[in-house]
C-alpha atoms as a PDB file:
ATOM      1  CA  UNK A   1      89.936  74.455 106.671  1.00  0.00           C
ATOM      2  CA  UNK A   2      88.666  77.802 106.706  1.00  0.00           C
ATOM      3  CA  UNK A   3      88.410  78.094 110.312  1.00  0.00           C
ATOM      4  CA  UNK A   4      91.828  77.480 110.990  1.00  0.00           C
ATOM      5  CA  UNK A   5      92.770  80.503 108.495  1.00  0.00           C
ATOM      6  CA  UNK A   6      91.423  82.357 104.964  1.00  0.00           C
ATOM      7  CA  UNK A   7      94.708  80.799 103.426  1.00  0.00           C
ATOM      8  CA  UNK A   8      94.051  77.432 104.151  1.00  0.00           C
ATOM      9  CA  UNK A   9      91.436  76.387 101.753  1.00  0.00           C
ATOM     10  CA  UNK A  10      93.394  77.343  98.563  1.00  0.00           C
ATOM     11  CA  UNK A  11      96.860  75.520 100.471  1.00  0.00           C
ATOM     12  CA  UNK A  12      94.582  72.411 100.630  1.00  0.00           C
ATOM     13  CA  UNK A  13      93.353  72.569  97.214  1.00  0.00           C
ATOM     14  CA  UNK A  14      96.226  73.360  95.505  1.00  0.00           C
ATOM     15  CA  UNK A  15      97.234  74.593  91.398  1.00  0.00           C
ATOM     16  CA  UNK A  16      95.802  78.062  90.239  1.00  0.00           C
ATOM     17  CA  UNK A  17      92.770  79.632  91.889  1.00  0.00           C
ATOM     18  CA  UNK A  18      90.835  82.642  91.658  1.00  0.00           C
ATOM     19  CA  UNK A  19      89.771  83.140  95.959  1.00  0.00           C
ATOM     20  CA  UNK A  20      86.753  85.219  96.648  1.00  0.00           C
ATOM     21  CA  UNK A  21      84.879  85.820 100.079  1.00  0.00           C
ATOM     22  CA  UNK A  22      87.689  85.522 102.689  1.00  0.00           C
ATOM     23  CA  UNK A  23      89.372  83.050 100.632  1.00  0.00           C
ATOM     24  CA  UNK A  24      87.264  79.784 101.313  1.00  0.00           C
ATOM     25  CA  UNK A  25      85.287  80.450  97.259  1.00  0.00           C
ATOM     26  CA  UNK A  26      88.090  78.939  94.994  1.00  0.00           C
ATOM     27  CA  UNK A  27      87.553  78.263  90.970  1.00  0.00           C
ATOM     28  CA  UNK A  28      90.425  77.128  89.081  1.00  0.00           C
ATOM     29  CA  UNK A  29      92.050  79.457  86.345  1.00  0.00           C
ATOM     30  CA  UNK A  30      93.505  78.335  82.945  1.00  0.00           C
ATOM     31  CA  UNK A  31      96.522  79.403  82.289  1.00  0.00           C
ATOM     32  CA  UNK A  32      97.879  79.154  78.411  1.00  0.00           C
ATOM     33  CA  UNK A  33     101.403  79.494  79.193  1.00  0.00           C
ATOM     34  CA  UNK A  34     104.214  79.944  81.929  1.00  0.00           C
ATOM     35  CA  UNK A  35     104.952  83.026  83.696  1.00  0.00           C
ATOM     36  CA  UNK A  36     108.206  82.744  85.943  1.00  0.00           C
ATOM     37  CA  UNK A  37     107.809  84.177  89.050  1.00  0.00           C
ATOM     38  CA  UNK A  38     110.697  85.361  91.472  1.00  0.00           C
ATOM     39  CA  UNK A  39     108.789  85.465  95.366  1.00  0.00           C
ATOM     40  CA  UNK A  40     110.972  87.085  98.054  1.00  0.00           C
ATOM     41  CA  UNK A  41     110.241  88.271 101.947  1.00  0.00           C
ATOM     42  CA  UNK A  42     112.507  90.917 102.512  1.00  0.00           C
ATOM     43  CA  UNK A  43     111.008  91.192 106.235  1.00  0.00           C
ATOM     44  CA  UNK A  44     108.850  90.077 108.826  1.00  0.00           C
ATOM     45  CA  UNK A  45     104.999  89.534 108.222  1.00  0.00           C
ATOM     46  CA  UNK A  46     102.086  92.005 109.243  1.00  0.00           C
ATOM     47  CA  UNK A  47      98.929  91.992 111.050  1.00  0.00           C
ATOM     48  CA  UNK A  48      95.993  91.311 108.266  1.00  0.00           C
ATOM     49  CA  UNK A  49      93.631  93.020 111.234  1.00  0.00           C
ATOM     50  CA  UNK A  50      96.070  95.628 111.409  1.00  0.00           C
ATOM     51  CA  UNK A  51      96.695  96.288 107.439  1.00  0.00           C
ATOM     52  CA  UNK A  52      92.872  96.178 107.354  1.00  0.00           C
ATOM     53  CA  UNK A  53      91.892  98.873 109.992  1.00  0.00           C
ATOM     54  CA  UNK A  54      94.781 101.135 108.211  1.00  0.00           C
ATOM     55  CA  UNK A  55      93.252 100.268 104.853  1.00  0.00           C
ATOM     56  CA  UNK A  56      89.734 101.684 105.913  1.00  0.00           C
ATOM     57  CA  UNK A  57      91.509 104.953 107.121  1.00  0.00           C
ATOM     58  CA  UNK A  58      92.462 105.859 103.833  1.00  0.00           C
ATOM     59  CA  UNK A  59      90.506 107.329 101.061  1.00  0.00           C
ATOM     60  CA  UNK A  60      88.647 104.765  98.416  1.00  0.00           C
ATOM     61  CA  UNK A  61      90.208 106.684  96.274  1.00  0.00           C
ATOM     62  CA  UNK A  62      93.866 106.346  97.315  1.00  0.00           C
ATOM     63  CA  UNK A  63      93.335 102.329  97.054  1.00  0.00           C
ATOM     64  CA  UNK A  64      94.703 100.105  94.161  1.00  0.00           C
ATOM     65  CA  UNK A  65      91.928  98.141  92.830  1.00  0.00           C
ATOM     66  CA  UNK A  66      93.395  94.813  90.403  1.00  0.00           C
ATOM     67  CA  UNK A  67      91.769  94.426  87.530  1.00  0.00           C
ATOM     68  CA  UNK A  68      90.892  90.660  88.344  1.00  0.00           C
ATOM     69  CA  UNK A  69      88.257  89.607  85.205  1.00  0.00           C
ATOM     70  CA  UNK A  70      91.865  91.247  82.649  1.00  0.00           C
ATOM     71  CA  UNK A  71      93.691  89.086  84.845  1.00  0.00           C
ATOM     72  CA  UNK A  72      91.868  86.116  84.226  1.00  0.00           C
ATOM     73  CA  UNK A  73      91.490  86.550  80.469  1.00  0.00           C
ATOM     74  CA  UNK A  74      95.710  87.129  80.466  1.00  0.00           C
ATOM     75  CA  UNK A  75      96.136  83.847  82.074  1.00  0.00           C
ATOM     76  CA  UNK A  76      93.905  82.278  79.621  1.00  0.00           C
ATOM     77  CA  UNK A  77      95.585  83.868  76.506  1.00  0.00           C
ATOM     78  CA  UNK A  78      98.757  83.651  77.892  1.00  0.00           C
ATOM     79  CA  UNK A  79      99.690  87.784  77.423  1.00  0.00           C
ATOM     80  CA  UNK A  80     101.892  88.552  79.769  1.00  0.00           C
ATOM     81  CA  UNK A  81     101.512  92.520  78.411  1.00  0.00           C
ATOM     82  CA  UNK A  82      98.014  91.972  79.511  1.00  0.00           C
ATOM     83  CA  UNK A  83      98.805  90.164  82.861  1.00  0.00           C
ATOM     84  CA  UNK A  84     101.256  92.853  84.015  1.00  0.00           C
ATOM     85  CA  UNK A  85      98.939  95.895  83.251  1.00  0.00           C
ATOM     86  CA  UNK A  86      96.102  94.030  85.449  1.00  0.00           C
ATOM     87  CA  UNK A  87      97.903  92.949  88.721  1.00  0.00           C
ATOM     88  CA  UNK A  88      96.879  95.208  91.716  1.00  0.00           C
ATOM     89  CA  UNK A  89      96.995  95.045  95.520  1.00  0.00           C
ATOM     90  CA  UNK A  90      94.410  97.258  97.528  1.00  0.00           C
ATOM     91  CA  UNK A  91      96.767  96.672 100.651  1.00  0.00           C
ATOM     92  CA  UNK A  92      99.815  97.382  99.331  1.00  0.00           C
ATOM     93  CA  UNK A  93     100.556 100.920  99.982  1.00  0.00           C
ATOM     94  CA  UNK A  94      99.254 100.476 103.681  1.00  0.00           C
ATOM     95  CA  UNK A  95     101.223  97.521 104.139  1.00  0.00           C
ATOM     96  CA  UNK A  96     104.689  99.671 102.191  1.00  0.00           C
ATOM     97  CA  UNK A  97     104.323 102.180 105.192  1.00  0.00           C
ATOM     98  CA  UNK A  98     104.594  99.649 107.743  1.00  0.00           C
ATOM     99  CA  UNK A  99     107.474  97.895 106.364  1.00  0.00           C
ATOM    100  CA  UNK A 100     109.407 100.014 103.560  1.00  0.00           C
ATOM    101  CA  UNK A 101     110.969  96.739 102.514  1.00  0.00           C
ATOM    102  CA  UNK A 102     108.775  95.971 100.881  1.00  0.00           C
ATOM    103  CA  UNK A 103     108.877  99.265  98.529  1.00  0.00           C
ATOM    104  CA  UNK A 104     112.757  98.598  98.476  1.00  0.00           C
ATOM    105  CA  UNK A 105     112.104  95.169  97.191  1.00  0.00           C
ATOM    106  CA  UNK A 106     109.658  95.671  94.155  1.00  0.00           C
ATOM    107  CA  UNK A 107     112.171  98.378  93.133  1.00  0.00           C
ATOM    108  CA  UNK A 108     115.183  96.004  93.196  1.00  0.00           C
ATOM    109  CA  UNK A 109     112.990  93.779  90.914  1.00  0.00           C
ATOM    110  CA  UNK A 110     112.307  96.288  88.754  1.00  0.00           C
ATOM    111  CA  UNK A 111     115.865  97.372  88.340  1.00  0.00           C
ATOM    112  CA  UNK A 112     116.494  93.657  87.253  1.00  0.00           C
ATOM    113  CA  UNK A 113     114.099  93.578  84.237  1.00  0.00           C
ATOM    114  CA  UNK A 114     110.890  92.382  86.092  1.00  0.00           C
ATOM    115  CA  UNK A 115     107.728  92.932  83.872  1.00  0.00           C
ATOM    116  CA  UNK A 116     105.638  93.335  86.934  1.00  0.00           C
ATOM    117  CA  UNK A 117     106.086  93.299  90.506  1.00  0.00           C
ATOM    118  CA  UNK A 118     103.996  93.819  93.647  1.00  0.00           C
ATOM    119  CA  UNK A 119     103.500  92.560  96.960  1.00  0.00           C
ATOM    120  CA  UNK A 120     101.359  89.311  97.976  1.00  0.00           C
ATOM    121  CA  UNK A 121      98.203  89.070 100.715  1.00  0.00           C
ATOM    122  CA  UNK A 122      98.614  91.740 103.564  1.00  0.00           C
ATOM    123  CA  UNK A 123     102.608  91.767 103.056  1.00  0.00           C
ATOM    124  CA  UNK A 124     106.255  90.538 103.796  1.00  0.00           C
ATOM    125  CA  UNK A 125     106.915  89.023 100.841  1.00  0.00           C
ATOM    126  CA  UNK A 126     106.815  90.321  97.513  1.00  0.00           C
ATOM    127  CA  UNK A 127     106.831  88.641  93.733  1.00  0.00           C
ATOM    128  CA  UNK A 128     107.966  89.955  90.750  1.00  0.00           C
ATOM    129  CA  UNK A 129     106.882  88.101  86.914  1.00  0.00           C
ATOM    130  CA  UNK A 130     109.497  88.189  84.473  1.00  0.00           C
ATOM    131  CA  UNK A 131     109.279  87.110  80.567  1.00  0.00           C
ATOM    132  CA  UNK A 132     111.398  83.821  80.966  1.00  0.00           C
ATOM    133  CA  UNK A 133     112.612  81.706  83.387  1.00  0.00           C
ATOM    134  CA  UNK A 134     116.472  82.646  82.224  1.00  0.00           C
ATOM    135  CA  UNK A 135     115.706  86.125  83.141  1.00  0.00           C
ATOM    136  CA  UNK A 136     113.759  84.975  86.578  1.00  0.00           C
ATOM    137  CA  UNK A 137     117.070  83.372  87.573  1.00  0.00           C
ATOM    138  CA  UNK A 138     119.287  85.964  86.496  1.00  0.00           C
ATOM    139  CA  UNK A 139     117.039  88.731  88.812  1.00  0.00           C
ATOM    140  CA  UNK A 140     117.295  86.183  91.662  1.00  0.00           C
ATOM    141  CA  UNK A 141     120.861  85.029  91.246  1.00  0.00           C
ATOM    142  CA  UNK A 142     121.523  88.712  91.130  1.00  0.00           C
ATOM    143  CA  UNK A 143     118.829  89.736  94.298  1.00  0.00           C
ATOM    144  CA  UNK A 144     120.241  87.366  96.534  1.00  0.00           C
ATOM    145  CA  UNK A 145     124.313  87.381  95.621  1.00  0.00           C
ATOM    146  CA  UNK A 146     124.385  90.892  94.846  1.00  0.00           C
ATOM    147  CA  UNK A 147     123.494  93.970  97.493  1.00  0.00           C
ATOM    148  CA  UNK A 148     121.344  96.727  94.758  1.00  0.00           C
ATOM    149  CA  UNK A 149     122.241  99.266  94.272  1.00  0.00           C
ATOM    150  CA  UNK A 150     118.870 101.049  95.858  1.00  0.00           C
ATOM    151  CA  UNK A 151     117.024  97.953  96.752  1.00  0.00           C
ATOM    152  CA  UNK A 152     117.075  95.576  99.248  1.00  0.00           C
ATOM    153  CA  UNK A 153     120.498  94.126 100.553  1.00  0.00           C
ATOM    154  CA  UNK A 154     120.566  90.909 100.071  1.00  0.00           C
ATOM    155  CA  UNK A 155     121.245  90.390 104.259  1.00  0.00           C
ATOM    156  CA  UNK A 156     117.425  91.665 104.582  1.00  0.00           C
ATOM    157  CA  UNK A 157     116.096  89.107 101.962  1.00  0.00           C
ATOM    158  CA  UNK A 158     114.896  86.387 104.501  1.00  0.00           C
ATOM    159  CA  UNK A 159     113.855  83.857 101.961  1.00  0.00           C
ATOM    160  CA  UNK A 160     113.291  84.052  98.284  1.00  0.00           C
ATOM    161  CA  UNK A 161     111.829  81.258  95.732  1.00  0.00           C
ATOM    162  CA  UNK A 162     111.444  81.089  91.654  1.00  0.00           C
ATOM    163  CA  UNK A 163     108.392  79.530  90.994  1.00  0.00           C
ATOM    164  CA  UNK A 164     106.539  79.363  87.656  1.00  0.00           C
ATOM    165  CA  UNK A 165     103.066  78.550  86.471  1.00  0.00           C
ATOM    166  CA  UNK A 166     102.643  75.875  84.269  1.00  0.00           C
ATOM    167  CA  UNK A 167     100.368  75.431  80.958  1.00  0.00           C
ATOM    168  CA  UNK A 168      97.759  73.434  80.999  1.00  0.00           C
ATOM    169  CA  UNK A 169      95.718  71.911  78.513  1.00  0.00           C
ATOM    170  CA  UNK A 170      92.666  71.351  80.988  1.00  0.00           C
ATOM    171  CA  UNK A 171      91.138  74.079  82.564  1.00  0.00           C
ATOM    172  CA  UNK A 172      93.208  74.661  85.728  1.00  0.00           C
ATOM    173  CA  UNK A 173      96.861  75.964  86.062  1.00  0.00           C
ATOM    174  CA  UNK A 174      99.573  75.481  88.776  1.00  0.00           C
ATOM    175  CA  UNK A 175     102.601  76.856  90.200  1.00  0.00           C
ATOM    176  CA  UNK A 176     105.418  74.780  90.413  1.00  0.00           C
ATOM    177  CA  UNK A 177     108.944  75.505  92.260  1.00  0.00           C
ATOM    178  CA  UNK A 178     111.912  75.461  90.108  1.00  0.00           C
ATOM    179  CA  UNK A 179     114.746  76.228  92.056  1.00  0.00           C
ATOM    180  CA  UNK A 180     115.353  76.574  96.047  1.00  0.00           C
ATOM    181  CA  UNK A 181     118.951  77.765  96.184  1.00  0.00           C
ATOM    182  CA  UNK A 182     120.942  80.627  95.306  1.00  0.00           C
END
């Protein structure tokens, strides 16, 4: 699978995964509880190679390290406080001045009561995690019915999904869809 793409492995495999190496070293995660997830692509993808090069350009010091091992224990307790403090994306401020959607996006889901938002892989689509699924829907609803105010009109959104990860009483979580429309 790896050949074919980094992504692929973790597609194949499926439920909640910590990836490591270029994505082909997966170990499931526990996860104690559900976080609701809103994931929308407010524009077209990038080139990883390209994001990458631009990445290495920068500073060490300009680049926005997760805190993966406070990640991991927050999906294990369930603390979404802890979760939200701990997410991190080293390529997302190369990947925001590419495609300012992006930026435009994450603060439309902040202005609707996300607890956390940034963007996914090398960009053009962005999640946010909110603290129920009411409130999920409500952001979404809201995202991709309503133009905001100084965020991303909803004609830009080109897709947009609420997902949510589901408890488990084993040791490895999933992700689940919950709704598909508007």
């Amino acid at each position: 699978g790896v050949k074919l793409g980094a992504d692929i492995p973790f597609c194949l495999a499926g439920g909640l995964m910590r990836a490591e190496g270029i994505g082909e070293i997966l170990s499931p995660l526990p996860c104690k509880r559900s976080f609701p997830l809103v994931v929308i692509q407010p524009c077209r993808g990038l080139s990883t190679r390209e994001v990458f090069t631009d990445l290495h350009e920068m500073p060490e010091s300009e680049w926005e390290h997760p805190d993966t091992e406070s990640m991991i224990r927050a999906l294990g307790e369930g603390n979404l406080r802890l979760l939200a403090a701990s997410l991190g994306n080293t390529l997302q401020p190369v990947s925001e001045k590419k495609r300012p959607e992006l930026r435009a996006c994450i603060r439309a889901l902040k202005e609707h009561g996300v607890r956390a938002a940034k963007m996914t892989g090398s960009g053009s689509a962005v999640y946010g995690v909110f603290s129920t699924p009411a409130a999920a829907r409500t952001a979404w609803r809201r995202m991709y019915l309503v133009s905001p105010s100084k965020g991303v009109p909803s004609g830009q959104v080109t897709s947009q999904k609420i997902l949510h990860t589901r408890p488990t009483e084993g040791r490895q979580g999933t992700i689940d869809m919950v709704d598909r429309s508007g």
